[in-house]
C-alpha atoms as a PDB file:
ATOM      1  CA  UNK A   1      31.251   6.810  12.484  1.00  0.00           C
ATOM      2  CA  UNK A   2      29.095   4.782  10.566  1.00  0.00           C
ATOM      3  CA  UNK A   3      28.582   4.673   6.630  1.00  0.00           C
ATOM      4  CA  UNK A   4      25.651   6.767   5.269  1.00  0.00           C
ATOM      5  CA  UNK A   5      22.711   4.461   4.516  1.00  0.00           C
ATOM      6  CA  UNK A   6      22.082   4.122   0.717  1.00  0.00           C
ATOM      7  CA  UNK A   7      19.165   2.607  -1.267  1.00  0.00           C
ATOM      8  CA  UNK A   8      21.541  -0.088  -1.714  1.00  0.00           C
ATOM      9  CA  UNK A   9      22.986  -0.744   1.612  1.00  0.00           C
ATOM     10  CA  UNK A  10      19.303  -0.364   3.254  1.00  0.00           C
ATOM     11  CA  UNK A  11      17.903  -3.471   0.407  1.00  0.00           C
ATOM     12  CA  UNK A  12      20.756  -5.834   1.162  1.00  0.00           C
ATOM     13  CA  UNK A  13      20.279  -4.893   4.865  1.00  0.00           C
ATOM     14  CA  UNK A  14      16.229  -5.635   4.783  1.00  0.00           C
ATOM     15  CA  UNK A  15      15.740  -7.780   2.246  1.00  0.00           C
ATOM     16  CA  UNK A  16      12.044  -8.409   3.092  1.00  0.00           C
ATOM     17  CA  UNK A  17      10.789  -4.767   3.075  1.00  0.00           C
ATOM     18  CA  UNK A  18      13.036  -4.557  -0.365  1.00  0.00           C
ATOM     19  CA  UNK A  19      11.150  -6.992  -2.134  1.00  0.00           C
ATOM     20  CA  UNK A  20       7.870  -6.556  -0.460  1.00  0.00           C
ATOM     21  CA  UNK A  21       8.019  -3.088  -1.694  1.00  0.00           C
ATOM     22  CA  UNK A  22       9.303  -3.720  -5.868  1.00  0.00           C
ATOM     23  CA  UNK A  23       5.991  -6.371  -5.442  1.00  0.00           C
ATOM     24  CA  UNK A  24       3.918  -3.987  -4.595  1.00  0.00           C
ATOM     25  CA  UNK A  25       5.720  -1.466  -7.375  1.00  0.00           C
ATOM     26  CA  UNK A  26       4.836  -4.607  -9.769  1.00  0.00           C
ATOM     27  CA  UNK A  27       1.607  -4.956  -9.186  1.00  0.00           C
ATOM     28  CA  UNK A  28       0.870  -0.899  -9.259  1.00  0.00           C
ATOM     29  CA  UNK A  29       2.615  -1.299 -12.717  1.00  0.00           C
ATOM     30  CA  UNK A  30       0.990  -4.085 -14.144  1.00  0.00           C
ATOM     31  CA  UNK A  31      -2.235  -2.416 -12.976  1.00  0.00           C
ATOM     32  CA  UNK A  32      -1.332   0.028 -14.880  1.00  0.00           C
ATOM     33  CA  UNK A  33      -0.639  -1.291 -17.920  1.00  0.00           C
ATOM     34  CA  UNK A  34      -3.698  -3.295 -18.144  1.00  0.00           C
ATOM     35  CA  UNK A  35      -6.121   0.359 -17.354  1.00  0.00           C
ATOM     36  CA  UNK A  36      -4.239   1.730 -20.380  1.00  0.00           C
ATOM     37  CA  UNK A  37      -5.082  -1.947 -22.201  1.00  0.00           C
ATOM     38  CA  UNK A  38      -8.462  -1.718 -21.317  1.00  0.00           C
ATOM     39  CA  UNK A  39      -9.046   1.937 -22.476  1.00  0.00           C
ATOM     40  CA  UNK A  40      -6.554   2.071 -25.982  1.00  0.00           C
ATOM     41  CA  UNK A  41      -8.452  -1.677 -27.026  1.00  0.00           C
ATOM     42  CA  UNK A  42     -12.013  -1.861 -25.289  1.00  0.00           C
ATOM     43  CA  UNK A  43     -12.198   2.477 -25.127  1.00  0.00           C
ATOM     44  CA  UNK A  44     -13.073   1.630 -21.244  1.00  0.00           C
ATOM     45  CA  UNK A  45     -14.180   5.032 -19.793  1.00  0.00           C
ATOM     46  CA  UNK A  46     -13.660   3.786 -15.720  1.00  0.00           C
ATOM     47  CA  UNK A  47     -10.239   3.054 -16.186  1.00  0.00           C
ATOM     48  CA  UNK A  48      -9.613   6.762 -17.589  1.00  0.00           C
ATOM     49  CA  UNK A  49     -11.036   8.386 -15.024  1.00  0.00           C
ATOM     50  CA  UNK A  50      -9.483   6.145 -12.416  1.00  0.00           C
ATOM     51  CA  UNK A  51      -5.979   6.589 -13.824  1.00  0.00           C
ATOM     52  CA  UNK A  52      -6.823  10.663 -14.632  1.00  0.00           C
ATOM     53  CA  UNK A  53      -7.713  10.728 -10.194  1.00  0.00           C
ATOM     54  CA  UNK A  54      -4.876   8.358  -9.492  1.00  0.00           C
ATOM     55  CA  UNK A  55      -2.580  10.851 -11.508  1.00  0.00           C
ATOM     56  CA  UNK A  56      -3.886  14.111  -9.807  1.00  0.00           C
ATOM     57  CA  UNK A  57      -3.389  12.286  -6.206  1.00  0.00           C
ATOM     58  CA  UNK A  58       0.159  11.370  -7.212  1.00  0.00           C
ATOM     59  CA  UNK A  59       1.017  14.991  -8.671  1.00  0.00           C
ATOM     60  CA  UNK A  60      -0.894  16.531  -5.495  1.00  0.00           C
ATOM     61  CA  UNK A  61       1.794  14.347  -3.099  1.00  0.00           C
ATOM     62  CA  UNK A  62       4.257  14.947  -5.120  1.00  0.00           C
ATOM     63  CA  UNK A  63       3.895  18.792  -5.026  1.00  0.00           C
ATOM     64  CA  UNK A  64       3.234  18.532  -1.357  1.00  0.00           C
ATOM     65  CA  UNK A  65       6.358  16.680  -0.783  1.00  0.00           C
ATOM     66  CA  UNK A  66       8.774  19.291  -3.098  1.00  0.00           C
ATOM     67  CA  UNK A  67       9.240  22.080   0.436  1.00  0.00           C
ATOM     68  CA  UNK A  68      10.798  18.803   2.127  1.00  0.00           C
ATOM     69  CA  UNK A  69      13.752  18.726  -0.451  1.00  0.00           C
ATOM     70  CA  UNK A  70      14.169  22.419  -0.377  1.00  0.00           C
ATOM     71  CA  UNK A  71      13.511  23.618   3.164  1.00  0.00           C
ATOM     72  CA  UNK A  72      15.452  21.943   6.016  1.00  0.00           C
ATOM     73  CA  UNK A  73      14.969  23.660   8.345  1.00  0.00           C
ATOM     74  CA  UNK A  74      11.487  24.961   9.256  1.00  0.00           C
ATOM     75  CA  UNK A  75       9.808  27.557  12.416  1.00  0.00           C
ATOM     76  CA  UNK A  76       7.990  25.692  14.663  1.00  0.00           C
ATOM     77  CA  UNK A  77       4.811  27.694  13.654  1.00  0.00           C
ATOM     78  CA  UNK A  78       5.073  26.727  10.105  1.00  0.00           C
ATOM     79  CA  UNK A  79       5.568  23.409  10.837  1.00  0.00           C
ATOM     80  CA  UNK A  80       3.108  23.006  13.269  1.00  0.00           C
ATOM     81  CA  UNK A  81       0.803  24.771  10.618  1.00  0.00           C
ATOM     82  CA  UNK A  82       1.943  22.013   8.395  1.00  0.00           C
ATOM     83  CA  UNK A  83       1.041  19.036  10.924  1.00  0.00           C
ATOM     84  CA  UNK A  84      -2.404  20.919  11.672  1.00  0.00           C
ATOM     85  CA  UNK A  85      -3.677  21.110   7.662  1.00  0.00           C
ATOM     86  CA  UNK A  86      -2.781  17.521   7.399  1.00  0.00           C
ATOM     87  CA  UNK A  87      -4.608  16.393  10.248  1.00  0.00           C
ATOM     88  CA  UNK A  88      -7.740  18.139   9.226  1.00  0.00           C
ATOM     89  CA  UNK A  89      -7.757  16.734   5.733  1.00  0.00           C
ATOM     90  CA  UNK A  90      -7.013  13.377   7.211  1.00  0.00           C
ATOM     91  CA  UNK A  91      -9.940  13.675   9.828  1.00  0.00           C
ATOM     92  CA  UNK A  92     -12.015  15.090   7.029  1.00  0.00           C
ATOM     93  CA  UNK A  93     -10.788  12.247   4.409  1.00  0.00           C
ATOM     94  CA  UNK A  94     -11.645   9.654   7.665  1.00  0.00           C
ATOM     95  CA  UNK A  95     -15.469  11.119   8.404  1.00  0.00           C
ATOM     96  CA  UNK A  96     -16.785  11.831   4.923  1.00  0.00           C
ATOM     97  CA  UNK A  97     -15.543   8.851   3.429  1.00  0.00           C
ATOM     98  CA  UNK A  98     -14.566   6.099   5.969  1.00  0.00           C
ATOM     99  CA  UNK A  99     -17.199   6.501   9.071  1.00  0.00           C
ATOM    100  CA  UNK A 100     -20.240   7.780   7.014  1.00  0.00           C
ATOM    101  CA  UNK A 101     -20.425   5.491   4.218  1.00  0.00           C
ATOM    102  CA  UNK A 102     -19.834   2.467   7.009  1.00  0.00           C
ATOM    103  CA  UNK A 103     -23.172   4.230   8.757  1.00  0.00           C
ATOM    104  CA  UNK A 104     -25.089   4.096   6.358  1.00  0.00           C
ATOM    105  CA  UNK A 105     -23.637   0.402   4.864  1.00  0.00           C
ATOM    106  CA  UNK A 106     -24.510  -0.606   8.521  1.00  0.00           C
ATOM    107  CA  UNK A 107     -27.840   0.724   8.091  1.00  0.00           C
ATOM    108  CA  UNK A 108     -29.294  -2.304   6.676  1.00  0.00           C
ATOM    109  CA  UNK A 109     -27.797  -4.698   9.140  1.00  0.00           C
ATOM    110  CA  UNK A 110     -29.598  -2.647  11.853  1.00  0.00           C
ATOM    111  CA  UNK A 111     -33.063  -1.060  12.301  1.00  0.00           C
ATOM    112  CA  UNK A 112     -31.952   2.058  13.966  1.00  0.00           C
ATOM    113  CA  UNK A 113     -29.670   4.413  12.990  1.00  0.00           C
ATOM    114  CA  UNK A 114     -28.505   4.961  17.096  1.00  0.00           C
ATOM    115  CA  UNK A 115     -27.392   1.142  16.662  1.00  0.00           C
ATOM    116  CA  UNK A 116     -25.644   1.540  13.024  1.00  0.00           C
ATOM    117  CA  UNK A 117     -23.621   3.915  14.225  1.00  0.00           C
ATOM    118  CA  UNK A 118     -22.997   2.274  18.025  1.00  0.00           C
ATOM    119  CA  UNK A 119     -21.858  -0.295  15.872  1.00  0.00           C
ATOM    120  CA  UNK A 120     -19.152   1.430  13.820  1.00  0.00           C
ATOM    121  CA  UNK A 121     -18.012   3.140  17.136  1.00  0.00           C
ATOM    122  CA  UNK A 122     -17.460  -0.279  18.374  1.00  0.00           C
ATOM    123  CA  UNK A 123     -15.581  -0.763  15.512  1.00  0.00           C
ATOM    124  CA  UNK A 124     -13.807   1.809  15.554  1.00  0.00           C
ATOM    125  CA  UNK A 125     -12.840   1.256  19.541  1.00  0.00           C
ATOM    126  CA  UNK A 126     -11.459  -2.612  18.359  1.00  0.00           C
ATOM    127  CA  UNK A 127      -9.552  -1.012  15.762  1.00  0.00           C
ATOM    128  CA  UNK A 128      -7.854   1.748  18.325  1.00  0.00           C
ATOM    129  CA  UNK A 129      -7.147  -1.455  20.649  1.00  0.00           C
ATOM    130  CA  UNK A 130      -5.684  -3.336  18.192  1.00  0.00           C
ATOM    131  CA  UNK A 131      -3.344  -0.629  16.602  1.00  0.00           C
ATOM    132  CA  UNK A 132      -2.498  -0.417  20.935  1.00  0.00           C
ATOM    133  CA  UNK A 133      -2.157  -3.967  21.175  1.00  0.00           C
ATOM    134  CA  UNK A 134       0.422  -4.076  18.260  1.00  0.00           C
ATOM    135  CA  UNK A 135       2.320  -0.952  19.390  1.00  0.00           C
ATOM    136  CA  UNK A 136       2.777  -2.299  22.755  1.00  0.00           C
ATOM    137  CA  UNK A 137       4.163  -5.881  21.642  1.00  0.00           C
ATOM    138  CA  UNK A 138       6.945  -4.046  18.920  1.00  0.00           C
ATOM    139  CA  UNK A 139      10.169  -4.255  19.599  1.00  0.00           C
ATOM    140  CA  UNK A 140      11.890  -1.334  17.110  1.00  0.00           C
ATOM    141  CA  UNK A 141      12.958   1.516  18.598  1.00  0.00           C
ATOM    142  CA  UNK A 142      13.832   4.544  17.056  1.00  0.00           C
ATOM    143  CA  UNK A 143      17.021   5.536  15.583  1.00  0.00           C
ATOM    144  CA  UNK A 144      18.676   8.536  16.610  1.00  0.00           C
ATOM    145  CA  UNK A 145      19.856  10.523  13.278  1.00  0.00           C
ATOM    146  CA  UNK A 146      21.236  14.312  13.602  1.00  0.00           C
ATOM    147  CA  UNK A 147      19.871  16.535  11.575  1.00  0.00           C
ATOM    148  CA  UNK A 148      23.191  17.585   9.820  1.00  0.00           C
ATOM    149  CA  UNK A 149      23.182  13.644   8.642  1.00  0.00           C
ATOM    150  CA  UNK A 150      19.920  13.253   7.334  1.00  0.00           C
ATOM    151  CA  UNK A 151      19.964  13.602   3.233  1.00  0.00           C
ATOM    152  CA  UNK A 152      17.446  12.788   0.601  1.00  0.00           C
ATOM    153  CA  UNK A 153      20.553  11.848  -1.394  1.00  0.00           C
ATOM    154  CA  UNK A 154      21.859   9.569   1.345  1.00  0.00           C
ATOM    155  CA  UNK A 155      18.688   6.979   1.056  1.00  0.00           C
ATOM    156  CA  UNK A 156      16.877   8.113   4.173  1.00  0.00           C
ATOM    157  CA  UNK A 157      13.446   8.028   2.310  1.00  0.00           C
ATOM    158  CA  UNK A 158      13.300   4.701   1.540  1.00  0.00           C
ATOM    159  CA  UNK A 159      12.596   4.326   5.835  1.00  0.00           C
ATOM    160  CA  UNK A 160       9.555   4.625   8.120  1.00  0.00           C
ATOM    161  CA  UNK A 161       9.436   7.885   9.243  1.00  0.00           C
ATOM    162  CA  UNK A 162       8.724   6.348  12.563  1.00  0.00           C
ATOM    163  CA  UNK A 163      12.073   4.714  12.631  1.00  0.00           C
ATOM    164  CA  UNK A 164      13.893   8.104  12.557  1.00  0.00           C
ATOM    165  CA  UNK A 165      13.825  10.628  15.701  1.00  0.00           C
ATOM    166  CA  UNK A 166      16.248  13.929  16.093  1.00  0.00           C
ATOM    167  CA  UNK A 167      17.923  14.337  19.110  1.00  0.00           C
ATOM    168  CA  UNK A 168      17.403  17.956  20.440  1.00  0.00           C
ATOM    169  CA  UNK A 169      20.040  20.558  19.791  1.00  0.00           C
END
């Protein structure tokens, strides 16, 4: 039986992710830092307002995430009403503020408004064969974890959630 994965044993294991994520926790900090520079010594208004939206995203994950320390075990309709609310804010979160903007952005390129958006729907269908192309060539394959081993304690959310599949009971 193998060892529960820690934090520890999963950084000295993948070294790369490790310290590709604490750069990207450095630079989120030092970003940081200089917002609260800017407002405390210049009395910047943007950065305020950016860190005040940054801090209500974080708290709203946050709060979303709490049920997955608490509730292990879930009905298939609640978690299916879980999956469905996410997707709809996502597709929501993708139209109003990805596609549209990038219509109208494409708008000046283009005198029509039938060929700004043909040409966000081509990009679109690159991007969809390109997120194909890359699945396709990966080699990683899952990990089978039972249930009755997967912890928060044990490290487990330090991985892709893609990397980690249940075998059925």
């Amino acid at each position: 039986m193998s060892k529960p994965m820690t934090v520890a044993r999963y950084a000295k294991e993948h070294r790369g992710w490790f310290y590709g994520c604490l750069l990207l926790f450095a630079l989120v900090a030092f970003f940081c830092l200089k917002a609260i520079y800017d407002m405390t010594v210049y009395g910047a208004k943007a950065p305020l307002y950016a860190f005040t939206a940054g801090m209500v995203g974080f708290g709203a994950t946050a709060l979303g995430s709490l049920p997955g320390f608490y509730f292990h075990k879930l009905s298939d309709k609640a978690e299916d009403w879980m999956l469905g609310s996410s997707a709809g804010m996502m597709l929501a979160a993708a139209i109003f503020s990805l596609l549209l903007p990038s219509i109208d952005a494409s708008e000046k390129l283009f005198t029509s408004e039938l060929a700004a958006t043909l040409w966000v729907l081509f990009g679109v269908f690159l991007g969809v064969v390109f997120l194909l192309i890359i699945n396709a060539s990966m080699r990683i394959r899952p990990m089978k974890v039972p249930r009755s081993k997967l912890r928060a304690a044990s490290g487990f959310l330090f991985l892709p959630s893609s990397f980690i599949t249940f075998p059925k009971a």
